[in-house]
Protein backbone atom coordinates (compact mmCIF):
# COMPACT_ATOMS: atom_id res chain seq x y z
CA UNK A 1 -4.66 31.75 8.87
CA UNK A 2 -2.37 29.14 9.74
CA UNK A 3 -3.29 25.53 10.31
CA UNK A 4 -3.82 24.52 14.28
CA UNK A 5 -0.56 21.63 13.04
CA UNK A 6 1.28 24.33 11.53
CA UNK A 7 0.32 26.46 14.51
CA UNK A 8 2.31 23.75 16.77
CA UNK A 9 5.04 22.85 13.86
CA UNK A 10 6.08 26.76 14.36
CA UNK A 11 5.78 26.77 18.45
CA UNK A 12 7.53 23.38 19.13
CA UNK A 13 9.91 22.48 16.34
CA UNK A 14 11.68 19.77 16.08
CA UNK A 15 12.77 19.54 20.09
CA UNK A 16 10.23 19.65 23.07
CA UNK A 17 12.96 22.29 24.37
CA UNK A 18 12.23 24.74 21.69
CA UNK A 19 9.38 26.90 21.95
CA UNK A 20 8.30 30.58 21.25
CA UNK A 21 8.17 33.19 24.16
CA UNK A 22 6.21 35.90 23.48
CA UNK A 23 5.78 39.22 25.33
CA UNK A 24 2.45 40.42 26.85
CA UNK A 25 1.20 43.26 28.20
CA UNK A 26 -1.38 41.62 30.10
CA UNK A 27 -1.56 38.29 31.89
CA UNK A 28 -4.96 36.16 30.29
CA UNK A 29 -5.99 33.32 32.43
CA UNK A 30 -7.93 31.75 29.70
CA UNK A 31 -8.09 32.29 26.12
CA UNK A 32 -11.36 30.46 25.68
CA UNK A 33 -12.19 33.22 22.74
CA UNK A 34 -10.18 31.15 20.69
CA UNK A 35 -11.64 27.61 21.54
CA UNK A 36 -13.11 25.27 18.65
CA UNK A 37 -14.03 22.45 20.66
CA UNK A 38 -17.23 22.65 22.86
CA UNK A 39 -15.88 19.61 24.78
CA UNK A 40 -13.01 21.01 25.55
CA UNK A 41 -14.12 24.75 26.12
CA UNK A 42 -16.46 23.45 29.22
CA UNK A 43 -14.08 21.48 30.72
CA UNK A 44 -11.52 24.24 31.06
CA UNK A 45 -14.71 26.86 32.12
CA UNK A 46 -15.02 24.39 34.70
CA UNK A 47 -11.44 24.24 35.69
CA UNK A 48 -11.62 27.52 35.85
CA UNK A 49 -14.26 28.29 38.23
CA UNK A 50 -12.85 25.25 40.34
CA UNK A 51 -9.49 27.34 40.82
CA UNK A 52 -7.19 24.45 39.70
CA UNK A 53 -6.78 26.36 36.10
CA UNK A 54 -3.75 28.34 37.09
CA UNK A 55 -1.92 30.64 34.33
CA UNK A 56 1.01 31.80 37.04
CA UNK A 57 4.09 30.09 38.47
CA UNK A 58 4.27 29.61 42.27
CA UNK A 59 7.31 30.98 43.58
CA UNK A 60 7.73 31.53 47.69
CA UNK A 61 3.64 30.56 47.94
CA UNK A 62 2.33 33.58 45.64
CA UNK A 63 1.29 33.36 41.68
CA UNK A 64 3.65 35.16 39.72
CA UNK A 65 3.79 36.08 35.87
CA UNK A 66 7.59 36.47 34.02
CA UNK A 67 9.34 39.59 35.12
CA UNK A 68 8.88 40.37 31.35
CA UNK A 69 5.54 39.80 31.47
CA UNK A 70 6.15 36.85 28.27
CA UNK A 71 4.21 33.74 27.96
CA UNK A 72 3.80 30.32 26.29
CA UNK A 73 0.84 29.30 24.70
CA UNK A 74 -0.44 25.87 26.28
CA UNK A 75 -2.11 23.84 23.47
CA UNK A 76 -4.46 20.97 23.24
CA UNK A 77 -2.74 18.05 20.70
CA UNK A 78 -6.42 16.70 20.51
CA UNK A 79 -7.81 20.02 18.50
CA UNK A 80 -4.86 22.46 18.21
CA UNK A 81 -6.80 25.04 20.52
CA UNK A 82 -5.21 27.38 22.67
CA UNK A 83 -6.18 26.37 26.54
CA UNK A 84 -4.26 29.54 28.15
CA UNK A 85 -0.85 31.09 28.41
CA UNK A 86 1.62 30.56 31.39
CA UNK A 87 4.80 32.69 32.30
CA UNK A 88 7.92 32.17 30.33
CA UNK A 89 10.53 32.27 32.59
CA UNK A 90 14.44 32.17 32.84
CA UNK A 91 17.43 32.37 35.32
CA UNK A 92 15.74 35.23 37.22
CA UNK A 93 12.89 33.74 38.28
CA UNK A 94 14.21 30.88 38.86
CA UNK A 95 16.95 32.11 41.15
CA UNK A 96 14.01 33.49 42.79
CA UNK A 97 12.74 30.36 43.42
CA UNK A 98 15.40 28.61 44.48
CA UNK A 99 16.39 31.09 47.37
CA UNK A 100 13.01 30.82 47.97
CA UNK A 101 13.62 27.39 48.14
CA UNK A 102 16.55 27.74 50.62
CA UNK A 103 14.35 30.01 52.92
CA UNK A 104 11.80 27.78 53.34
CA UNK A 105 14.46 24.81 53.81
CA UNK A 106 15.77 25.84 57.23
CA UNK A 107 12.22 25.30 58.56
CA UNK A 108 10.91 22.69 57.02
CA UNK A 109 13.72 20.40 57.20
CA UNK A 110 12.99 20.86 61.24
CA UNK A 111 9.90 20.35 61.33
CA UNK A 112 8.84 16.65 62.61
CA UNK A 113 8.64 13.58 60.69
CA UNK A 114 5.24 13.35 62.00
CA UNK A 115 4.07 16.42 60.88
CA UNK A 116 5.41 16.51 57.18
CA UNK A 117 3.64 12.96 57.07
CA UNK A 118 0.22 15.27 58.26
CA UNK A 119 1.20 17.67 55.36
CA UNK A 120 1.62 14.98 52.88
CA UNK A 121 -1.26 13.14 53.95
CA UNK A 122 -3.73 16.16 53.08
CA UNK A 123 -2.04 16.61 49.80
CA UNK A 124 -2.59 12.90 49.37
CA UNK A 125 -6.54 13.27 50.29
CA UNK A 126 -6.69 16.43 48.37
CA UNK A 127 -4.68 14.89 44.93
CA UNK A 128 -7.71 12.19 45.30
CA UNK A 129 -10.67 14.36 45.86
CA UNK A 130 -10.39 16.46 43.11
CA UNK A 131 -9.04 13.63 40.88
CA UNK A 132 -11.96 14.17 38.36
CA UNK A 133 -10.70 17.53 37.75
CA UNK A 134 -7.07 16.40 37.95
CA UNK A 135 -8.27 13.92 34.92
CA UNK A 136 -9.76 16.34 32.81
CA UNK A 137 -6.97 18.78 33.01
CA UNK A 138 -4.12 16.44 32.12
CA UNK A 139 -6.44 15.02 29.14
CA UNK A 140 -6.35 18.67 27.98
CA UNK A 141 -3.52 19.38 27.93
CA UNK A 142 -1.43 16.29 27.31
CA UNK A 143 -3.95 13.85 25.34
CA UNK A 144 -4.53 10.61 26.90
CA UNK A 145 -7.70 9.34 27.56
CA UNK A 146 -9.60 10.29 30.34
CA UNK A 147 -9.78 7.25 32.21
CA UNK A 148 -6.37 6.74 31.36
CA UNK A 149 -5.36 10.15 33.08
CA UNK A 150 -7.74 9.48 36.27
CA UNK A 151 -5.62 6.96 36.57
CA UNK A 152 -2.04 8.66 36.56
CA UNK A 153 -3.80 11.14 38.84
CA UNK A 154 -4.45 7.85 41.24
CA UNK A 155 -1.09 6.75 40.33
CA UNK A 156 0.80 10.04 41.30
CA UNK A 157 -1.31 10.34 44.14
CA UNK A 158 -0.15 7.15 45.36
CA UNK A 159 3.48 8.21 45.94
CA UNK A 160 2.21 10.86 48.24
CA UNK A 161 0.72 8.72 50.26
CA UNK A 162 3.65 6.08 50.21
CA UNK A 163 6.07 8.48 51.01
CA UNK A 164 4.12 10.84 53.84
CA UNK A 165 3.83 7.19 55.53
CA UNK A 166 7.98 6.49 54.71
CA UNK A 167 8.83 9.79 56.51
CA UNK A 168 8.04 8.56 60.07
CA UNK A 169 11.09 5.69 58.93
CA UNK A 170 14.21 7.77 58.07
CA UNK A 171 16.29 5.99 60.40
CA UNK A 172 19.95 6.25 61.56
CA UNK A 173 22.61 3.37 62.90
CA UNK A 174 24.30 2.71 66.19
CA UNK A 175 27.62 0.98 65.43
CA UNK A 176 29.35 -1.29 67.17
CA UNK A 177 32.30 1.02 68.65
CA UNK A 178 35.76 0.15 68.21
CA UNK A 179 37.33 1.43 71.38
CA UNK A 180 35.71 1.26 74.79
CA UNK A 181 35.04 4.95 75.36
CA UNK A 182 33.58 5.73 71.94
CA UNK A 183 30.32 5.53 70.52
CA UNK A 184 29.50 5.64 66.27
CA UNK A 185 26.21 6.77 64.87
CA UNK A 186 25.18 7.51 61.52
CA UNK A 187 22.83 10.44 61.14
CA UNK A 188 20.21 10.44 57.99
CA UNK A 189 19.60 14.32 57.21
CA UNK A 190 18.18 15.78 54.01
CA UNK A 191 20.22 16.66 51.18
CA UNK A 192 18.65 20.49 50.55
CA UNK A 193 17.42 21.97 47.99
CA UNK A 194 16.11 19.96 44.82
CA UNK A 195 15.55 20.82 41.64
CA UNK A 196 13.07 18.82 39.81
CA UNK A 197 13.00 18.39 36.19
CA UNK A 198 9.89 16.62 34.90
CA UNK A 199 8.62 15.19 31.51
CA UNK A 200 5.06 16.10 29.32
CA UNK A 201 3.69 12.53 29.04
CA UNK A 202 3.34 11.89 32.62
CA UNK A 203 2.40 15.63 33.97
CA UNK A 204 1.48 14.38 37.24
CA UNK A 205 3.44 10.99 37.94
CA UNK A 206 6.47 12.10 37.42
CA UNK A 207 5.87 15.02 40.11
CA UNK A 208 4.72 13.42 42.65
CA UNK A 209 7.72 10.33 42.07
CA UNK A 210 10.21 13.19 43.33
CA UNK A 211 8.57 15.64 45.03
CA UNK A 212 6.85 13.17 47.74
CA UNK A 213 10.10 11.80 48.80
CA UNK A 214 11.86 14.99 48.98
CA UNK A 215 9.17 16.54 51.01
CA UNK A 216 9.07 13.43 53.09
CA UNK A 217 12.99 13.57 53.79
CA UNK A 218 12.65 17.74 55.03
CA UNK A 219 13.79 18.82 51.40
CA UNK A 220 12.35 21.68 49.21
CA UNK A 221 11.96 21.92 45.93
CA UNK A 222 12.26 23.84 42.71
CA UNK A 223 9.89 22.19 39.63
CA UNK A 224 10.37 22.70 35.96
CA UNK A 225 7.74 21.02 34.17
CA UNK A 226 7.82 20.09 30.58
CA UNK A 227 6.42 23.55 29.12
CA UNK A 228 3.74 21.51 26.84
CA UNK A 229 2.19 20.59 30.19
CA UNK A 230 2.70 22.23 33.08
CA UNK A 231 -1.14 23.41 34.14
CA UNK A 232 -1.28 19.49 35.83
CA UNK A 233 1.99 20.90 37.78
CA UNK A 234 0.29 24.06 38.40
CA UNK A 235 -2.88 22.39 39.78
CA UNK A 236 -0.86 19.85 41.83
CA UNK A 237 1.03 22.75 43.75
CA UNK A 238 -2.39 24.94 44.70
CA UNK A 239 -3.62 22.00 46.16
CA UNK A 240 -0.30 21.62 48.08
CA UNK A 241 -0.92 25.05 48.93
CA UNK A 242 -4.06 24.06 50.65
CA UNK A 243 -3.05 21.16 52.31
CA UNK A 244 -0.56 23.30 54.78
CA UNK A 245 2.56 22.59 53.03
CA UNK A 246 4.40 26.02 53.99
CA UNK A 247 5.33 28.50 50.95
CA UNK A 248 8.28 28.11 49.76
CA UNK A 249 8.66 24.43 50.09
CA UNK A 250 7.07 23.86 46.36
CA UNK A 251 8.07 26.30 44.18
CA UNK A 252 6.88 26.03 40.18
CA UNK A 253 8.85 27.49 37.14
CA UNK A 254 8.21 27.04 33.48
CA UNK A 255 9.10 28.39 30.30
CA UNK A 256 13.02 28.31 29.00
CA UNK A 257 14.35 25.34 29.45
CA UNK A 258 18.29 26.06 28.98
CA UNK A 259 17.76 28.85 31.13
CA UNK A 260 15.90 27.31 34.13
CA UNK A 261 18.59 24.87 33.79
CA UNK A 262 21.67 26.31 34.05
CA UNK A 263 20.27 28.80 37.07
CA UNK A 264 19.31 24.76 38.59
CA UNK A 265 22.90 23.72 37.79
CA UNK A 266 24.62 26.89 38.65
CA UNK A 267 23.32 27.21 42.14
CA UNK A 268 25.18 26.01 44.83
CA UNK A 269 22.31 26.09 46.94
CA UNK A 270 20.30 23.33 44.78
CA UNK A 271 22.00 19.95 46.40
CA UNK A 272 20.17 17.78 43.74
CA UNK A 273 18.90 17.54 41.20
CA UNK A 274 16.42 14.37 39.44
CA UNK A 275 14.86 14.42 35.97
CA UNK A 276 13.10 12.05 33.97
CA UNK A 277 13.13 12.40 30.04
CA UNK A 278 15.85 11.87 27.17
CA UNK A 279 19.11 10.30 27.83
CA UNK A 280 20.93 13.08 25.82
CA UNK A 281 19.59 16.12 28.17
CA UNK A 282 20.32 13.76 31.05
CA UNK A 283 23.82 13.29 30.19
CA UNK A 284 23.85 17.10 29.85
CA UNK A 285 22.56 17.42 33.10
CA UNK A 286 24.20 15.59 34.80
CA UNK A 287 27.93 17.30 33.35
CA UNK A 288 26.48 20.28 34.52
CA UNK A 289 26.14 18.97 37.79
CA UNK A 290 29.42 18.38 38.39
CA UNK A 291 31.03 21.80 39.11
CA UNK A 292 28.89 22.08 42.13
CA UNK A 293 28.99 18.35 42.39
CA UNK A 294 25.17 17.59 42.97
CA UNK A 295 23.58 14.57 43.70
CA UNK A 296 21.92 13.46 40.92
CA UNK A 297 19.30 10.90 39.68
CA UNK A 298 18.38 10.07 36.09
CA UNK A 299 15.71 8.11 35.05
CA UNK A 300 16.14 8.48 31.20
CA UNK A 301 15.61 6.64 27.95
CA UNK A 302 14.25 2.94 27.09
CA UNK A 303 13.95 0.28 24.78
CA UNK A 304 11.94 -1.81 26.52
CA UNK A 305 12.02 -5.43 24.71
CA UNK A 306 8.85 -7.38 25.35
CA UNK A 307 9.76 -10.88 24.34
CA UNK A 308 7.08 -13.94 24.37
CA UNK A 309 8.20 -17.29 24.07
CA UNK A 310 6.55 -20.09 22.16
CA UNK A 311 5.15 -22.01 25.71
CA UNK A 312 3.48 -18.57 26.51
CA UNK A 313 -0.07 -18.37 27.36
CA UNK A 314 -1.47 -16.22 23.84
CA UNK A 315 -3.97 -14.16 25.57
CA UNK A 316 -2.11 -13.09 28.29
CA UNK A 317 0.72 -12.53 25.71
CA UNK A 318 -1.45 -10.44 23.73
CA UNK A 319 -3.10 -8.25 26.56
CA UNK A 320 0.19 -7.84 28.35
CA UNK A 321 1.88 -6.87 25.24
CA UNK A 322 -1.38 -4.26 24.68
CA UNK A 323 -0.61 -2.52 28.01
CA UNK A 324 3.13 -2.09 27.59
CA UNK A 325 3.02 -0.96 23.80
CA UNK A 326 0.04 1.58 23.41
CA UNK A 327 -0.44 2.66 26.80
CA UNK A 328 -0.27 6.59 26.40
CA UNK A 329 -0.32 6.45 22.86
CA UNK A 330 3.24 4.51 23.13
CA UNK A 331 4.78 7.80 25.08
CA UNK A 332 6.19 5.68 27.76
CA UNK A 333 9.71 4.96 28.78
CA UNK A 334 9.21 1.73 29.63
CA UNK A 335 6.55 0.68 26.85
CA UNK A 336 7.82 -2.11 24.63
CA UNK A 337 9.26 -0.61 22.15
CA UNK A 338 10.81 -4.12 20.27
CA UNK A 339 8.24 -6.76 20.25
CA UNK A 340 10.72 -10.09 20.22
CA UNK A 341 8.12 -13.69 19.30
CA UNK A 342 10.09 -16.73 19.08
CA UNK A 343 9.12 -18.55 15.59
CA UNK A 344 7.15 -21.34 16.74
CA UNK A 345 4.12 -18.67 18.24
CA UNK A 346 5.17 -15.60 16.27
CA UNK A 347 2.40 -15.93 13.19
CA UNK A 348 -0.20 -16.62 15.34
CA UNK A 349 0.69 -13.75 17.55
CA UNK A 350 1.10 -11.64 14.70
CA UNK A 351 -2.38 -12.41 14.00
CA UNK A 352 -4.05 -12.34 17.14
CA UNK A 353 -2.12 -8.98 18.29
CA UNK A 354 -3.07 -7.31 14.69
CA UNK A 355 -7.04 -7.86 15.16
CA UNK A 356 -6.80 -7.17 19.05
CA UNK A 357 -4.99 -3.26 17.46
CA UNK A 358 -7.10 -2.82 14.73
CA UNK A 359 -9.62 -2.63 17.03
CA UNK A 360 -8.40 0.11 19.40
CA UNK A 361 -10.59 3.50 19.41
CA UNK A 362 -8.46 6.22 18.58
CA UNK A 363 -9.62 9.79 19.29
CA UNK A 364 -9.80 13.09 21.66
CA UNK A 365 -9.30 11.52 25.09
CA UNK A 366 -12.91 12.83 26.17
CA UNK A 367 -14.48 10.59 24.10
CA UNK A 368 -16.50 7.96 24.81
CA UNK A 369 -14.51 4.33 24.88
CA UNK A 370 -11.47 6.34 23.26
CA UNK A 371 -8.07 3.86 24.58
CA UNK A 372 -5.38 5.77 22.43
CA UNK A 373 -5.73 9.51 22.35
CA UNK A 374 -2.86 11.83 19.89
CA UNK A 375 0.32 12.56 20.22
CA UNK A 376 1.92 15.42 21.80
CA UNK A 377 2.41 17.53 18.94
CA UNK A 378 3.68 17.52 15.38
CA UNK A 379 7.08 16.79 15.72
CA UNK A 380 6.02 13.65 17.56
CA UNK A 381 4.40 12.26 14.74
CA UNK A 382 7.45 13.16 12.37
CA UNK A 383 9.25 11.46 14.15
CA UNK A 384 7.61 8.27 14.03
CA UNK A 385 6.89 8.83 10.05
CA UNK A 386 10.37 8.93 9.97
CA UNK A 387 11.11 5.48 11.43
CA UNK A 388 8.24 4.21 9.71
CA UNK A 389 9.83 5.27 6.39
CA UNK A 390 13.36 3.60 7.73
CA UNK A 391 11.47 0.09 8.52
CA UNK A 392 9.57 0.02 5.22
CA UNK A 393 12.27 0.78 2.99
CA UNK A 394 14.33 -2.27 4.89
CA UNK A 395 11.76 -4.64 4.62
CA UNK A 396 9.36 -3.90 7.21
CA UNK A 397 5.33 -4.98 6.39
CA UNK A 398 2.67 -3.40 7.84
CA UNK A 399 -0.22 -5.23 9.35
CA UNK A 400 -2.17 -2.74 10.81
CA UNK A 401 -2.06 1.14 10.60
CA UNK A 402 0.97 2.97 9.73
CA UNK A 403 0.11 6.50 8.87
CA UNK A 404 -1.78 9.25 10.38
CA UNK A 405 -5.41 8.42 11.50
CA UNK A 406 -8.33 10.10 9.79
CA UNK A 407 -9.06 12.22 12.32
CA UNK A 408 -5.71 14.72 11.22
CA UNK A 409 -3.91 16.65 13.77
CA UNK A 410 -1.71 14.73 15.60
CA UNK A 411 -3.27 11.37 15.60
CA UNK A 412 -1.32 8.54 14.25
CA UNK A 413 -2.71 4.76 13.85
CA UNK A 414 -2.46 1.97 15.98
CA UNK A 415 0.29 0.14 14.06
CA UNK A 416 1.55 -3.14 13.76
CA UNK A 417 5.17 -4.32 11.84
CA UNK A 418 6.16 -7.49 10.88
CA UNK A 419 9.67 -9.06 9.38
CA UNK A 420 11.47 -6.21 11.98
CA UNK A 421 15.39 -6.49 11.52
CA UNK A 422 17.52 -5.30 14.81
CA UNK A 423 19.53 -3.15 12.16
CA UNK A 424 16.31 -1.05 11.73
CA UNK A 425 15.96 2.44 13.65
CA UNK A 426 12.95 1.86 15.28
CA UNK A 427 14.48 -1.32 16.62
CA UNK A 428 17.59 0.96 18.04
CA UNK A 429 15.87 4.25 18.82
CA UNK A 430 12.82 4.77 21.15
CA UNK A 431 9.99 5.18 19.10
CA UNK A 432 7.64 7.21 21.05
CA UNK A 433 4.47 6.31 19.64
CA UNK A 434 1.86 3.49 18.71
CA UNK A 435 4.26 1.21 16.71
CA UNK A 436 4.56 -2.04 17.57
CA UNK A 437 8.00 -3.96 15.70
CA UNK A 438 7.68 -8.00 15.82
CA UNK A 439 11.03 -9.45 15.77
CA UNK A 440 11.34 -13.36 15.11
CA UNK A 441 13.99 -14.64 17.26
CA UNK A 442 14.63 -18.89 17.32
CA UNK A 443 16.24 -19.52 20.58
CA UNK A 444 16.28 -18.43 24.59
CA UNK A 445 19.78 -17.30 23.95
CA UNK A 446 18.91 -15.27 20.62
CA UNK A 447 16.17 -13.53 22.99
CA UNK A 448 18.44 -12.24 24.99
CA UNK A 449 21.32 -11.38 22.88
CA UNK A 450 18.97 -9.49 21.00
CA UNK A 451 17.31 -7.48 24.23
CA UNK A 452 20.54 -6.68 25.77
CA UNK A 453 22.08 -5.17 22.45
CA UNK A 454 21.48 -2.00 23.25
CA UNK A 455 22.57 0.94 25.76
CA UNK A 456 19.23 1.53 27.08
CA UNK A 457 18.05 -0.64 30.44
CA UNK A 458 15.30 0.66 31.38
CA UNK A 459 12.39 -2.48 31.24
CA UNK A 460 12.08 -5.45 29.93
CA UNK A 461 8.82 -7.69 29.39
CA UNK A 462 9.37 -11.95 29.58
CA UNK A 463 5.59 -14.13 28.72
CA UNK A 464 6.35 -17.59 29.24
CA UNK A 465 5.12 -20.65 31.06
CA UNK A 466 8.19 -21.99 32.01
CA UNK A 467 9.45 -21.10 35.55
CA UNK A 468 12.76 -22.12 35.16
CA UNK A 469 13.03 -19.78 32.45
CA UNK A 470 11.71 -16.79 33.70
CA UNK A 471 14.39 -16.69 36.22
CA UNK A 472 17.33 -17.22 34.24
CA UNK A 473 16.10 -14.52 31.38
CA UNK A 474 15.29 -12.41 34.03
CA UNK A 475 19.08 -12.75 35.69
CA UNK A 476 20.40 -12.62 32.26
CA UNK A 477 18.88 -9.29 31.17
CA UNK A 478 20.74 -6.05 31.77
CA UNK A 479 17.31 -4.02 32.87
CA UNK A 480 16.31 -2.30 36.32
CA UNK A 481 12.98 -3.08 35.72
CA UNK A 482 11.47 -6.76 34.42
CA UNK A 483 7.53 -7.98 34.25
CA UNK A 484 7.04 -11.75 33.90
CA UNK A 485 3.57 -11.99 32.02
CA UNK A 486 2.75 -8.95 33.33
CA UNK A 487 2.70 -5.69 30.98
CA UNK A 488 2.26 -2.96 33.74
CA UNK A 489 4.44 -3.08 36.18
CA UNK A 490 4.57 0.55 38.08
CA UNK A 491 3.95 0.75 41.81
CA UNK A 492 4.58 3.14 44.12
CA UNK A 493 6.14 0.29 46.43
CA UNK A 494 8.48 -0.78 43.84
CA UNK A 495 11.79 0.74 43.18
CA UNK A 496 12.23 2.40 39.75
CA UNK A 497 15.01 2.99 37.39
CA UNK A 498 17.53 1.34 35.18
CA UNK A 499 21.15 0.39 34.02
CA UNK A 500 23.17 1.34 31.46
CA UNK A 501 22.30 4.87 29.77
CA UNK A 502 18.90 4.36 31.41
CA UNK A 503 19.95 6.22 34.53
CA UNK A 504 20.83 6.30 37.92
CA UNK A 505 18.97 6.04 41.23
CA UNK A 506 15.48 4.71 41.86
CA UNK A 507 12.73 6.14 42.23
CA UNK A 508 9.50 4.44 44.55
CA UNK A 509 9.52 2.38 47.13
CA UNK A 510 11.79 2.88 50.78
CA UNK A 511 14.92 3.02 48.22
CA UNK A 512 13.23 6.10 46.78
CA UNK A 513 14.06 7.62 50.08
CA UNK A 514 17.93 7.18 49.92
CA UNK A 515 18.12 9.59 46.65
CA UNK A 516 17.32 12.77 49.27
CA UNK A 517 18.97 11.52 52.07
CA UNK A 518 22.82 12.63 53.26
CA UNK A 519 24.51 10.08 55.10
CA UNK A 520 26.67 11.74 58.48
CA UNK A 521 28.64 9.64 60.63
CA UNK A 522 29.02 11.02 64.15
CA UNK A 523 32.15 9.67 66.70
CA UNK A 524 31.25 10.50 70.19
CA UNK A 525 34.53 10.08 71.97
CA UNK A 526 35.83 10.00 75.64
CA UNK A 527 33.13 8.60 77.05
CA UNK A 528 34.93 6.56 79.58
């Protein structure tokens, strides 16, 4: 019998894109015959009977399995257990649901601003009434802790209700005319059909970033979500169902990811298309784009410096630099992922960080006062062995952690380095996990020669005391995205995105809106 790691090893491989699609005869909607944890088991039996368990994609408003009739196994990185299978699709299904899409897009882009903001509005309510369940599902399938993933559901929620309010406040321009019996206007209309591209470690979130202002703007949508979680996709669309947004407006496909993504590129009829995840499938993306010449918004890979001066204030250093680092088990994009302490603070930072780690509770995300839950699989955790291995054999000391926890699977200790050298992998790579690099720096210039030297932009992270400061490191940093003594920065009011190979676009906030908008000037003439 093979391990519940090896299990994973074999389905995921090195890549989140590669995965096993197997055929079936018959479509189970819960293989809770091969559960081991009693935890776990109840919470999906309960999912279950609440009807936000779904096995099927949504395609044109009805469940549907693969034409084939293959499927995915959906695991949970906590135990290894099977929670159920979903459809493994391809181009044909997905070509379904984009014309499906398309269908649904000549009504729905004229229906009312007012009444997409009602549709969005009941999603909203509905997102937050069953947020509990929302919670529990995501923890099961993706890992983080429970209250952690109560509050992404909260989070994600939050852009529907930004965005169903935004929709009443897509306006157009009058423009001055040029000649007498002329008048200029400039129309705002929505781009079409969108195809949505969405990561594991934010199965909600990263949804409801795209999807609200799409809907909000009269656009449909086609969404591929990250095959290791797409039931929190799955549960999110029923309950869109239910709020009155028409069929065919949210469509859901999972399973091949080349495939789905060439039928996304291929189509002329998808007008867009937005993903968040690596930089090196965005950059694919986004060449595929261009024979249809999409619209296109990227937000992509960080390395997110977090860099505390010496006049900082310690405690807000340290919890700030505790949110941003090992939030989600370090499976952020914009979690610090280089750790830069002048010399004058960095030992007693060093110290005072270490103790505030060692004490994190790491274990299945159901558990009582857990804060860092596993990683996503097994090739996860490779990975960061690997630039563990790098840092150590360069010079890198360990202060806390730095192997796999006790508990097996894919759980990996809370880990603090010291003596980090910018040379180092994990200083030039995104680490994707609970590893926290200190870097010494000496001066304000140093700092920021050191964060900029690299082609991500995502965030950046400044704790000082010094006003003056704050505003020229902040101007002199080449990042969409900067907290001053402030670790967690997300709002649904903010824009989001970065520079560089970070991306392009923003996501949040009224400029969120612009990214499904088409811009149509209009010259009214002979009006004398």
């Amino acid at each position: 019998m093979m391990s519940a790691i090896a299990r994973m090893a074999t389905l995921y491989g090195s890549s989140r894109n590669i995965f096993l699609c197997r055929s079936a005869s018959s479509h189970m909607p819960l293989a809770l015959a091969r559960a081991v944890s009693t935890e776990s088991s109840s919470v999906a039996t309960r999912l279950n009977s609440s009807g936000l368990l779904k096995s099927q994609a949504l395609i044109g408003g009805k469940w549907v399995d693969a034409h084939d009739g293959s499927t995915i196994e959906v695991y949970n990185p906590a135990t290894g257990e099977v929670i159920t299978d979903v459809p493994c699709m391809g181009k044909k299904e997905t070509n379904d649901a984009i014309a499906s899409a398309s269908n649904a897009f000549h009504s729905w882009s004229k229906v009312t601003a007012a009444e997409r903001s009602k549709c969005l509005r009941k999603w909203f309510d509905l997102l937050m009434i069953h947020k509990e369940e929302l919670g529990q599902l995501m923890t099961l399938e993706q890992g983080k802790p429970l209250k952690e993933a109560i509050g992404e559901v909260s989070y994600g929620a939050g852009f529907i209700e930004f965005f169903a309010e935004e929709a009443k406040r897509v306006y157009g321009d009058i423009i001055p005319a040029t000649l007498p019996d002329r008048r200029l206007f400039v129309l705002k209309q929505p781009v079409g059909v969108v195809g949505a591209v969405t990561p594991w470690n934010f199965p909600l979130a990263m949804i409801t970033r795209k999807v609200g202002p799409a809907l909000a703007c009269g656009c449909t949508v086609v969404i591929k979500p990250s095959e290791l979680t797409p039931l929190t996709a799955l549960a999110a669309a029923e309950l869109s169902l239910q709020a009155g947004i028409p069929p065919g407006v949210v469509n859901v496909v999972m399973g091949s990811a080349p495939d789905i993504g060439e039928a996304l590129l291929a189509s002329p009829q998808v007008r867009k298309i937005t993903f968040t995840g690596s930089t090196a499938v965005g950059k694919k993306l986004m060449a595929g784009s261009a024979a249809t010449v999409k619209k296109v918004s990227l937000e992509l890979g960080g390395n997110a410096p977090c860099i505390i001066f010496d006049d900082a204030d310690l405690d807000v250093a340290v919890r700030g630099t505790l949110g941003t680092k090992f939030r989600n088990s370090g499976q952020t994009c914009v979690c610090a992922n280089r750790v830069l302490v002048q010399e004058g603070i960095y030992d007693k930072f060093a110290e005072v960080f270490s103790n505030a780690v060692q004490n994190m509770k790491v274990g299945d995300g159901f558990g009582e006062g857990v804060v860092q839950g596993p990683l996503i699989n097994e090739a996860a955790v490779q990975k960061v062995e690997s630039l563990m291995q790098d840092a150590i054999s360069k010079g890198a000391k360990i202060l806390v952690g730095g192997k796999r926890h006790s508990l097996g699977m894919t759980f990996y200790q809370p880990t603090v380095l010291a003596d980090v050298k910018s040379e180092m992998l994990l200083s030039r790579e995104e680490i994707f996990g609970p590893v926290a690099p200190l870097l010494k720096f000496k001066t304000e210039e140093e700092a920021i020669q050191l964060a900029n030297d690299t082609n991500a932009g995502l965030a950046a992270y400044i704790f000082t005391s010094n006003i003056q400061r704050s505003w020229r490191v902040t101007e002199a940093l080449e990042y969409g995205i900067v907290g001053i003594n402030e670790g967690v920065v997300s709002t649904e009011v903010a824009p989001f995105g970065g520079m560089k190979q970070s991306g392009l676009g923003r996501e949040g906030s009224k400029y969120g809106m612009d990214e499904y908008l088409e811009m149509k000037y209009v010259c009214l003439g002979n009006m004398s």
